[in-house]
N, C-alpha and C. Protein backbone atom coordinates (compact mmCIF):
# COMPACT_ATOMS: atom_id res chain seq x y z
N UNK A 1 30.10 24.54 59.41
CA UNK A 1 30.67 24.25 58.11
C UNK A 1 30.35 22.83 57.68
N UNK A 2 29.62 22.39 58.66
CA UNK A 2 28.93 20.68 58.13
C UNK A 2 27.28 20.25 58.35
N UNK A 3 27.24 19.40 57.64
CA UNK A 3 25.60 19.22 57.64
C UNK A 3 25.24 19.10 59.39
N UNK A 4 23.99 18.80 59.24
CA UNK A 4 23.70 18.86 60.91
C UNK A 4 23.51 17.06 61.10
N UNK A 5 23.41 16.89 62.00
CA UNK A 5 22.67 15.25 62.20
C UNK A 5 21.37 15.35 62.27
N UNK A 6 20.90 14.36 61.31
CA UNK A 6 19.18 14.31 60.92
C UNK A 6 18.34 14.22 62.17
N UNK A 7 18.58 13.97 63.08
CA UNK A 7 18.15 14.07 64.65
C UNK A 7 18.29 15.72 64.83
N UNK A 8 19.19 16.39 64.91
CA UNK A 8 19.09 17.71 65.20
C UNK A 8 18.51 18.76 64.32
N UNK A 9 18.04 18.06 63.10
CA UNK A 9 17.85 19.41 62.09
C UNK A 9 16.81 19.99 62.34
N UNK A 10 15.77 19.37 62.84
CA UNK A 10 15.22 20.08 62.77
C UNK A 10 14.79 21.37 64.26
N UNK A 11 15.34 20.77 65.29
CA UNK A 11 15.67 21.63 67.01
C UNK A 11 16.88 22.96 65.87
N UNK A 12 17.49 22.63 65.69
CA UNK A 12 18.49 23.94 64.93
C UNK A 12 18.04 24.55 63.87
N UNK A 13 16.88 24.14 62.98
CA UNK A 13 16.21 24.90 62.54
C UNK A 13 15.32 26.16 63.36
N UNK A 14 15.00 25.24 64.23
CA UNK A 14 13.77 26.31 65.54
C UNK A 14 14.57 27.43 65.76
N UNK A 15 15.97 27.41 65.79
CA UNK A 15 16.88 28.23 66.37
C UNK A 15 16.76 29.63 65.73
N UNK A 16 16.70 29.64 63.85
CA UNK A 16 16.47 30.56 63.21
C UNK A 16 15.26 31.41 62.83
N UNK A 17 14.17 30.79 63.44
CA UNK A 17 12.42 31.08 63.14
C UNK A 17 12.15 31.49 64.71
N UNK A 18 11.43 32.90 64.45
CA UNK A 18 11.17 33.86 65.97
C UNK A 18 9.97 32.73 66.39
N UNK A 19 10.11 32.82 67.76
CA UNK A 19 9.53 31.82 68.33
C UNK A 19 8.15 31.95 68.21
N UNK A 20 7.51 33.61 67.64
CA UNK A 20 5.94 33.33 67.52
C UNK A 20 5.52 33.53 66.37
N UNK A 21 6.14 32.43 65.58
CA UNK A 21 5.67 32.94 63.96
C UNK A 21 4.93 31.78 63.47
N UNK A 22 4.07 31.95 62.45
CA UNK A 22 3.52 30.95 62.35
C UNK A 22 4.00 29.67 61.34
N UNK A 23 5.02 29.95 60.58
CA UNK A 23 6.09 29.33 60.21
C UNK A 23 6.29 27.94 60.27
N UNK A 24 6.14 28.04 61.94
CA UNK A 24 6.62 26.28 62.61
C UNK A 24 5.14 25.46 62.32
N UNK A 25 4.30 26.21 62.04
CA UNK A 25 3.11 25.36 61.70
C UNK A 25 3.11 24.92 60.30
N UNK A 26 3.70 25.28 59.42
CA UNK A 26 3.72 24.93 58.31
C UNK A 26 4.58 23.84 57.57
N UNK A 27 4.11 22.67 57.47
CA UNK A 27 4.77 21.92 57.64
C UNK A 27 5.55 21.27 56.42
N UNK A 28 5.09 22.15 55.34
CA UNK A 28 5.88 22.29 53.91
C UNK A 28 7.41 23.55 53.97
N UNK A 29 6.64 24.35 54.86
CA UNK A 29 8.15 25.00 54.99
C UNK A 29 9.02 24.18 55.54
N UNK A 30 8.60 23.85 56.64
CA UNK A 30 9.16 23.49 58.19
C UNK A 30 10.23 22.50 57.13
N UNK A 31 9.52 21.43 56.02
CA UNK A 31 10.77 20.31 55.91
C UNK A 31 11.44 21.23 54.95
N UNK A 32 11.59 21.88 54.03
CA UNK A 32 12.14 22.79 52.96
C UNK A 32 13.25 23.06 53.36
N UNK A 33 12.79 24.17 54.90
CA UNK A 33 13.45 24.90 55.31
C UNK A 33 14.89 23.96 56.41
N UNK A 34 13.97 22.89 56.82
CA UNK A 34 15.41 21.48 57.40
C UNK A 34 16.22 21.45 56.65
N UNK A 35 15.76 20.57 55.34
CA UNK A 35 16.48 20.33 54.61
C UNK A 35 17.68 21.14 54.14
N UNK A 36 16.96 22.39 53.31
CA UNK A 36 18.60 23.28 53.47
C UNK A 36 19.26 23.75 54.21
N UNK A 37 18.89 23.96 55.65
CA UNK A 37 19.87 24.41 56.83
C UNK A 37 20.74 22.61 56.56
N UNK A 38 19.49 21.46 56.90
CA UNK A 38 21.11 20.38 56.75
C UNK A 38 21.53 19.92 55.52
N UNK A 39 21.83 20.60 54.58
CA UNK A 39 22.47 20.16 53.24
C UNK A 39 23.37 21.04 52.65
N UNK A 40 23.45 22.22 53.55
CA UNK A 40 24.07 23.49 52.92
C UNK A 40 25.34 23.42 53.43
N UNK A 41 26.15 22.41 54.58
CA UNK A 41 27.40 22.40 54.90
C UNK A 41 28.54 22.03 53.98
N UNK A 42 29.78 22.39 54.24
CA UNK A 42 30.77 22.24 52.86
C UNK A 42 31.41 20.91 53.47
N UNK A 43 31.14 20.53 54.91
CA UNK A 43 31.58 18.75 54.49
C UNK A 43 29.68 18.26 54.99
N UNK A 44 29.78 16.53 54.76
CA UNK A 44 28.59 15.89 54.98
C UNK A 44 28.84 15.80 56.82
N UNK A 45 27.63 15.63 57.59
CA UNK A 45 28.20 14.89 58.82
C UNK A 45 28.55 13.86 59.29
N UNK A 46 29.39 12.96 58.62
CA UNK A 46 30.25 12.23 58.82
C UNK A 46 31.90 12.79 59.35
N UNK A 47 31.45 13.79 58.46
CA UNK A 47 33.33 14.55 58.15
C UNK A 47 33.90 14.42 56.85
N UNK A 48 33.17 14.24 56.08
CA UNK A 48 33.55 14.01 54.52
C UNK A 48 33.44 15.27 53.75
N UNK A 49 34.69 15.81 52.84
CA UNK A 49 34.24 16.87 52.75
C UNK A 49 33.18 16.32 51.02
N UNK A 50 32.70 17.69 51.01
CA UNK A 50 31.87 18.05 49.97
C UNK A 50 32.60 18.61 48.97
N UNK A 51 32.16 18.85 47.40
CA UNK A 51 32.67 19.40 46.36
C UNK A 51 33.27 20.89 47.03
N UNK A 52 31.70 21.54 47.80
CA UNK A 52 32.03 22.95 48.15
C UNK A 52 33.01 23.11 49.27
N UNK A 53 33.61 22.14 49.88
CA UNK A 53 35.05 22.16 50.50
C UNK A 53 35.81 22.73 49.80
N UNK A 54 36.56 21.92 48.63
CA UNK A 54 37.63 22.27 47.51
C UNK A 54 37.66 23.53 47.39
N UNK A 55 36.41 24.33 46.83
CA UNK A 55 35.79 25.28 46.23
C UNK A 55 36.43 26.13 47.33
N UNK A 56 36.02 26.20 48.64
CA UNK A 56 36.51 27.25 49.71
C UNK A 56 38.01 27.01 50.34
N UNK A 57 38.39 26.00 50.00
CA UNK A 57 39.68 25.83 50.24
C UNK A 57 41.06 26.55 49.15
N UNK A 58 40.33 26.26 48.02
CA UNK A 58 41.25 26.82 46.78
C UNK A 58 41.37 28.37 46.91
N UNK A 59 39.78 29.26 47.41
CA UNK A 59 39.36 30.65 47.25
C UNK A 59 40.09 30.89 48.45
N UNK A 60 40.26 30.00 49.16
CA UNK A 60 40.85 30.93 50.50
C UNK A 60 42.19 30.93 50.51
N UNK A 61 43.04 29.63 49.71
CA UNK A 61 44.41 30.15 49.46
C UNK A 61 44.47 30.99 48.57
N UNK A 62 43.81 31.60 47.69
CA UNK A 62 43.80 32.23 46.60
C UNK A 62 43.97 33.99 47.55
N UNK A 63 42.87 34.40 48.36
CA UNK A 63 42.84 35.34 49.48
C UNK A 63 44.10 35.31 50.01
N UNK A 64 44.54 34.38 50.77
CA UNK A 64 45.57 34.64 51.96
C UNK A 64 47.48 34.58 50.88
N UNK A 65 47.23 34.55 49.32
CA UNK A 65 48.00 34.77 48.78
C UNK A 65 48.15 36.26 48.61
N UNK A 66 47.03 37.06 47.70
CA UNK A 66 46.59 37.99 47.62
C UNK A 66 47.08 38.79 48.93
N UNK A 67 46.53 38.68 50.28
CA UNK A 67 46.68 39.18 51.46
C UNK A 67 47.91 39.56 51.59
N UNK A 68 48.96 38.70 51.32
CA UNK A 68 50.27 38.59 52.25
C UNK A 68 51.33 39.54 51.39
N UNK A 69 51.03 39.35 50.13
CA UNK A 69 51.34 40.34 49.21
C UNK A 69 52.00 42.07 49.56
């Protein structure tokens, strides 16, 4: 639920690409594809949240209102 550390993004990218594809050679994907695995978290990695925190925080009391109902 948080960005990755710019040191790891791209080893946790490898994680999602089958290990014999040719993919990892491409080195326009390869940063594309970093980049949004580490930018897509709802806090930064610091621990700060992001706009899209709020956003899933509001929808999920909104759910567990709904739910209890």
């Amino acid at each position: 639920m948080h960005d990755s550390l710019l040191e790891n993004a791209y080893q946790a990218a490898l994680t999602f690409i089958p290990p014999d594809t040719v993919l990892t050679e491409d080195e326009a994907y390869m940063r594309d594809f970093v980049d949004f695995l580490n930018y897509m978290g709802l806090r930064a990695n610091d621990g700060s949240p992001k706009m899209g925190w709020f956003v899933f925080q509001d929808e999920s009391t909104i759910y567990l209102e709904e739910f209890q109902e």
